[in-house]
N, C-alpha and C. Protein backbone atom coordinates (compact mmCIF):
# COMPACT_ATOMS: atom_id res chain seq x y z
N UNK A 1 99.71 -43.48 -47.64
CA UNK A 1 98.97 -42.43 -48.30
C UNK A 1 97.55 -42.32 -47.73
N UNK A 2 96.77 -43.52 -47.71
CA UNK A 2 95.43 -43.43 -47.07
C UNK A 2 95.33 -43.00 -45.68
N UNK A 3 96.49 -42.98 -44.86
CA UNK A 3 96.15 -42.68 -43.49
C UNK A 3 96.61 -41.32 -43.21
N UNK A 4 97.37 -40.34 -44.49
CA UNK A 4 97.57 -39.26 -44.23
C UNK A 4 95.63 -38.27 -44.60
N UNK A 5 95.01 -39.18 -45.01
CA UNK A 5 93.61 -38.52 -44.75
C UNK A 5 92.93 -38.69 -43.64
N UNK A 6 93.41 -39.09 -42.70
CA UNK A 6 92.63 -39.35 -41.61
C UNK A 6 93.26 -37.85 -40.60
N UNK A 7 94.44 -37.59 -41.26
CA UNK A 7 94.91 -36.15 -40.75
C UNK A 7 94.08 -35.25 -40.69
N UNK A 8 93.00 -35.12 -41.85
CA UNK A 8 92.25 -33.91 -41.71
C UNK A 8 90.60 -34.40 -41.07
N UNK A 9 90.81 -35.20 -40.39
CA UNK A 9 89.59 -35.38 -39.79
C UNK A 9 89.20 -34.89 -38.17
N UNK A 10 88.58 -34.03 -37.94
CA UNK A 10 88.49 -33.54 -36.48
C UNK A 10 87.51 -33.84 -35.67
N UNK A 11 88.29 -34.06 -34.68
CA UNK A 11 87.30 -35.01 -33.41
C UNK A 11 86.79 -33.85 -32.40
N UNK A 12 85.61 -34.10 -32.59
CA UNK A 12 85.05 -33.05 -31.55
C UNK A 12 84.55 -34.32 -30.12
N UNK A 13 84.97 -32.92 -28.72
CA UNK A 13 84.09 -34.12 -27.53
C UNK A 13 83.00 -33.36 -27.17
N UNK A 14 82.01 -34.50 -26.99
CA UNK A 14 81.03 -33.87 -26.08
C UNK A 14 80.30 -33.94 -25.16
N UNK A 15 79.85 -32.68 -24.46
CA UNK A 15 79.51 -31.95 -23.39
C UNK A 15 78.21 -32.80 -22.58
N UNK A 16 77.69 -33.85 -21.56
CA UNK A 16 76.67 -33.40 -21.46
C UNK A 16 75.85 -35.11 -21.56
N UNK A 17 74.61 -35.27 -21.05
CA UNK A 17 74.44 -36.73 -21.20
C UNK A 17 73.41 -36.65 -22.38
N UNK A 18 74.05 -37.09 -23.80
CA UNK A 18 73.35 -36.94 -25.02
C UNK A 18 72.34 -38.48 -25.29
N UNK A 19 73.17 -39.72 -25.22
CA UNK A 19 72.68 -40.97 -25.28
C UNK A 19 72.81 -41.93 -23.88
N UNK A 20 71.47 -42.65 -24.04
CA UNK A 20 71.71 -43.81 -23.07
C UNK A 20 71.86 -45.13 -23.68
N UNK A 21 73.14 -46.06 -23.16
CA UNK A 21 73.20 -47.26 -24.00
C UNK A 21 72.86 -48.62 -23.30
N UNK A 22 71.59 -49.38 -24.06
CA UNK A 22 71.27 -50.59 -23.13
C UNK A 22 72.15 -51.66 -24.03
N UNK A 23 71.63 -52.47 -23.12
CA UNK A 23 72.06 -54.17 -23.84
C UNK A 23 71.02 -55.02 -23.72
N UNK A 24 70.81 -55.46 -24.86
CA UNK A 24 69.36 -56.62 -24.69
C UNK A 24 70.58 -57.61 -24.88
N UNK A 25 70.09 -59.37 -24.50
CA UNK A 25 70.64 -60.65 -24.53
C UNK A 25 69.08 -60.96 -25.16
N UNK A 26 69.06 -61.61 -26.10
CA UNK A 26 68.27 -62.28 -26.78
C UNK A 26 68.56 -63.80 -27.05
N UNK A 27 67.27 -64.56 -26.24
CA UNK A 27 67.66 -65.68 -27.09
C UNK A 27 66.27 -66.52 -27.98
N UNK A 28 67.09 -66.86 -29.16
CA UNK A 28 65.94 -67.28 -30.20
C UNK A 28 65.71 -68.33 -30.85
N UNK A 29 64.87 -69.01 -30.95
CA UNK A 29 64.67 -70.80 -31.46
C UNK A 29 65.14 -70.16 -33.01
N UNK A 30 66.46 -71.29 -33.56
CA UNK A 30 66.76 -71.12 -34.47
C UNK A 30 65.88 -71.00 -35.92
N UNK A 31 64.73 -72.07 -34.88
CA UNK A 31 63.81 -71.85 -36.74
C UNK A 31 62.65 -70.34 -36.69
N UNK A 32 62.63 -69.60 -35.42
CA UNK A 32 62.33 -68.05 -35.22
C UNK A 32 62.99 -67.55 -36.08
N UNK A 33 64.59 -67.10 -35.66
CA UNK A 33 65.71 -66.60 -35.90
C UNK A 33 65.69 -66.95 -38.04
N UNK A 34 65.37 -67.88 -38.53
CA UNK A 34 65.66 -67.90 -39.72
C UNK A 34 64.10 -66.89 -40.59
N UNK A 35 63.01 -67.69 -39.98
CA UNK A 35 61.79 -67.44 -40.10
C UNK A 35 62.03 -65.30 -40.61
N UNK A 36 62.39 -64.73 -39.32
CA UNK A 36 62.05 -63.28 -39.31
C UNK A 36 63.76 -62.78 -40.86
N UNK A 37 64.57 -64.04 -40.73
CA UNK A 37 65.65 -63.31 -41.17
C UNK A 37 65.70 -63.68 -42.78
N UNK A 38 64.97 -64.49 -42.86
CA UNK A 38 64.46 -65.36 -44.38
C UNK A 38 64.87 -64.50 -45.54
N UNK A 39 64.84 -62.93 -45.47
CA UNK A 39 64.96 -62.36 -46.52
C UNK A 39 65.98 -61.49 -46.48
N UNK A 40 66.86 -61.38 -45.62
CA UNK A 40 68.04 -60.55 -45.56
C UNK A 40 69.27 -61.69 -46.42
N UNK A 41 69.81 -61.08 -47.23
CA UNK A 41 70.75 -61.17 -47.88
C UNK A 41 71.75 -62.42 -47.47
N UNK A 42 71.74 -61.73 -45.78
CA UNK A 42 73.13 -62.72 -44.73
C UNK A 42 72.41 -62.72 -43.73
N UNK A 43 71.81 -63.75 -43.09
CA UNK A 43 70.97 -64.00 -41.63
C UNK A 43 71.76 -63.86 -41.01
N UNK A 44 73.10 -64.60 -40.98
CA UNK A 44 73.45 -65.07 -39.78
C UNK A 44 75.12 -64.29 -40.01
N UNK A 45 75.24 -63.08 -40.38
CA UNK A 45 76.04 -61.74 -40.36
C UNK A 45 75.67 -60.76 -39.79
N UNK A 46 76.71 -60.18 -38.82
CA UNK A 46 76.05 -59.08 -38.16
C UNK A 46 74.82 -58.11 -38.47
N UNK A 47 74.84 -57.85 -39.80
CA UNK A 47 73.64 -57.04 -40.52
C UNK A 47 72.48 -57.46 -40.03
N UNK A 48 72.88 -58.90 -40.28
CA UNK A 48 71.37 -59.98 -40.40
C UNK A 48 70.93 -60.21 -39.13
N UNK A 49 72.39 -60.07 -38.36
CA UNK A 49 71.49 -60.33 -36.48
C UNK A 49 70.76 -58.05 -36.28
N UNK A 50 71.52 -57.27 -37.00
CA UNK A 50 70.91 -56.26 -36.36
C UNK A 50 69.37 -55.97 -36.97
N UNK A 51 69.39 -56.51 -37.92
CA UNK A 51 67.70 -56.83 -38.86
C UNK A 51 66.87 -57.20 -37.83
N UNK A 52 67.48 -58.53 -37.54
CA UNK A 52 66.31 -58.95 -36.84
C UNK A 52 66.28 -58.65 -35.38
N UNK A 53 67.40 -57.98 -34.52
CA UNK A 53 66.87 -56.78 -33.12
C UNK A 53 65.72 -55.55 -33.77
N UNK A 54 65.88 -55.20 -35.05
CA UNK A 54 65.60 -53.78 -35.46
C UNK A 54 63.72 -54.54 -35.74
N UNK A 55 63.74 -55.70 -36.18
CA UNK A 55 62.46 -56.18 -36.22
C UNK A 55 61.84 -56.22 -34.74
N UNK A 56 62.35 -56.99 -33.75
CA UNK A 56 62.10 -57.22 -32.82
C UNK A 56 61.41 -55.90 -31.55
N UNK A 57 62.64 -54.87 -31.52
CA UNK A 57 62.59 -53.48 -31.38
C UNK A 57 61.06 -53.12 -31.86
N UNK A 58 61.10 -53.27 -33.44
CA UNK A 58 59.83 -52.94 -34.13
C UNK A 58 58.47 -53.39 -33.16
N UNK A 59 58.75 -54.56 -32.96
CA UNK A 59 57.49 -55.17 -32.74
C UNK A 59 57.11 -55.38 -30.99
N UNK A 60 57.90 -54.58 -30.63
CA UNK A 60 57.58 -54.15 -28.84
C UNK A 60 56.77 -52.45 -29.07
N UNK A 61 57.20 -52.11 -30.46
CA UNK A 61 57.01 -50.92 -30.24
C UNK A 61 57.58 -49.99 -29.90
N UNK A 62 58.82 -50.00 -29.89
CA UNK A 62 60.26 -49.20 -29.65
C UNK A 62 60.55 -48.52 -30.55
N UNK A 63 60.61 -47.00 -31.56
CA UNK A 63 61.07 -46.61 -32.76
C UNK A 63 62.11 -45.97 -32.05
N UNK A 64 62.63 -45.56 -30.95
CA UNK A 64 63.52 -44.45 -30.76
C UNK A 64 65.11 -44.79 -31.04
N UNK A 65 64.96 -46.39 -30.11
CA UNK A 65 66.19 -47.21 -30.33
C UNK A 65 67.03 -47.05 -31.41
N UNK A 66 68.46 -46.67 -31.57
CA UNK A 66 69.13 -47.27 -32.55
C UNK A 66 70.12 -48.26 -32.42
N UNK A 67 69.99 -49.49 -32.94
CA UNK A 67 71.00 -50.62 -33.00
C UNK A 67 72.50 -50.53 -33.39
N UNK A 68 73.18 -50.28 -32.65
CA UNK A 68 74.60 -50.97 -32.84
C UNK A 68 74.76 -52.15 -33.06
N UNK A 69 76.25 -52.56 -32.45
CA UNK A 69 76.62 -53.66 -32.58
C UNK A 69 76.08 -54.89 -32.15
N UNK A 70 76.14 -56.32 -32.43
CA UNK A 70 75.16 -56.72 -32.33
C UNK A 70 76.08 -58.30 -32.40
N UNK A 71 76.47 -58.90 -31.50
CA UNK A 71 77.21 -60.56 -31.17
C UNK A 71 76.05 -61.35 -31.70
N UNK A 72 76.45 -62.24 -32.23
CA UNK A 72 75.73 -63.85 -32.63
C UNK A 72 76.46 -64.45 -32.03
N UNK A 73 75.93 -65.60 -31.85
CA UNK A 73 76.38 -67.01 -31.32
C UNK A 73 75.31 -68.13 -31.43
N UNK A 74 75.73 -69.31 -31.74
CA UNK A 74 74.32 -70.01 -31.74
C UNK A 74 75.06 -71.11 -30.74
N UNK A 75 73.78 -72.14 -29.70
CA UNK A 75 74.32 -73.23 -29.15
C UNK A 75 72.80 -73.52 -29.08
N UNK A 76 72.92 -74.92 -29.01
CA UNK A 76 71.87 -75.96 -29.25
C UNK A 76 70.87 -75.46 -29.69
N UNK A 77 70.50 -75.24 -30.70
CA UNK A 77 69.89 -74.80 -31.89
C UNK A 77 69.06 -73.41 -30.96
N UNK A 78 70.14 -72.54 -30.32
CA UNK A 78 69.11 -71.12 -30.28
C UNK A 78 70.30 -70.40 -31.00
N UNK A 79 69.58 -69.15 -31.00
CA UNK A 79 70.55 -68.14 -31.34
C UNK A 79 70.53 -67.07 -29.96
N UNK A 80 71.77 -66.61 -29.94
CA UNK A 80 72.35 -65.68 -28.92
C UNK A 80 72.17 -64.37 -29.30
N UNK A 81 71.95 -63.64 -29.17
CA UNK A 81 72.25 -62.13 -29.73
C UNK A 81 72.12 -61.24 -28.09
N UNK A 82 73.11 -60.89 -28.60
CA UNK A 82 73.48 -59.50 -27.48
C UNK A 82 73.86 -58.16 -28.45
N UNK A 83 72.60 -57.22 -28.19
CA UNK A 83 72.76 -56.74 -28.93
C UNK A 83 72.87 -55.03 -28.00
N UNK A 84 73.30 -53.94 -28.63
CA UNK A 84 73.51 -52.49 -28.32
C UNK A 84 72.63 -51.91 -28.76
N UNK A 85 71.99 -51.08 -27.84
CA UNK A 85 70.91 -50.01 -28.34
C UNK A 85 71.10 -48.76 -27.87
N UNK A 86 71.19 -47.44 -28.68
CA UNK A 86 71.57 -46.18 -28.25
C UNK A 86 70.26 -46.01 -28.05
N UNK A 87 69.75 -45.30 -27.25
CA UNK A 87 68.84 -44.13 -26.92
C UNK A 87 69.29 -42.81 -26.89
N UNK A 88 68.52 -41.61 -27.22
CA UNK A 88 68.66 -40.13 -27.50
C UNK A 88 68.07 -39.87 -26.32
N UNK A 89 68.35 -39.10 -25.17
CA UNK A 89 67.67 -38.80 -23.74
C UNK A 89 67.18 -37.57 -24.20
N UNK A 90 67.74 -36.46 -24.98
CA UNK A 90 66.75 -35.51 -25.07
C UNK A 90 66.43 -35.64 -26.73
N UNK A 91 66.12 -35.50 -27.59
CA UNK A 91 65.96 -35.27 -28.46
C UNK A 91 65.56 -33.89 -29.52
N UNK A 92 65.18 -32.74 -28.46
CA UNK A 92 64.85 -32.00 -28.95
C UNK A 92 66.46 -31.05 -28.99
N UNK A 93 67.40 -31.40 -28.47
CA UNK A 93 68.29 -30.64 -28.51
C UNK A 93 69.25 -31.27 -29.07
N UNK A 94 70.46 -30.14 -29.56
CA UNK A 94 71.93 -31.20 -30.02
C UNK A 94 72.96 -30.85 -29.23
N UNK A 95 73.64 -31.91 -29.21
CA UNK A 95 74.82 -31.83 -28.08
C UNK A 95 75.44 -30.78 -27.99
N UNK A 96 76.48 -30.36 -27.13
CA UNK A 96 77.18 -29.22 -26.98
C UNK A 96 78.39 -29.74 -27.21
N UNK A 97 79.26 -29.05 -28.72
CA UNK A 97 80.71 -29.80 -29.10
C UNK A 97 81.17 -28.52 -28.28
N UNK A 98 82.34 -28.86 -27.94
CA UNK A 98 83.57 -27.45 -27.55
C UNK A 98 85.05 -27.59 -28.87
């Protein structure tokens, strides 16, 4: 029953180079990593690793970025994060669906 709603959902493609996607590798002394994440709900859940890119982001001075997905891993007390960042190349315009 639930997947006959996915019937009425329509996929548009589009036209045109709308986003650019980087990858940061971050790595962070675990007592950093708790320090900035101290108040999120789940530190060490994806949420909690994209908190603290979205802090990090913050604090280079980056607002345009938006965070995707976002790997944890920890080994000898760092933390790993590889994280996804969309960029908008134009912004003043919207994509072209067909």
């Amino acid at each position: 029953m639930e997947s006959s709603l996915f019937a009425q959902v329509e996929e548009r493609e589009i036209h045109g180079d709308v986003f650019q996607v980087t990858h940061r590798i971050l790595q962070v002394p675990r007592e950093v990593y708790i320090q900035i994440t101290c108040d999120h709900p789940e530190p060490f859940s994806e949420e909690g690793a994209q908190y603290f890119v979205e802090q990090y982001l913050r604090w280079l001075g980056e607002k345009d970025g938006l965070v995707g997905l976002v790997r944890l891993d920890e080994k000898n007390g760092v933390i790993l994060l590889d994280a996804t960042i969309r960029y908008r190349i134009n912004s003043l315009e919207r994509p072209f669906y067909s």
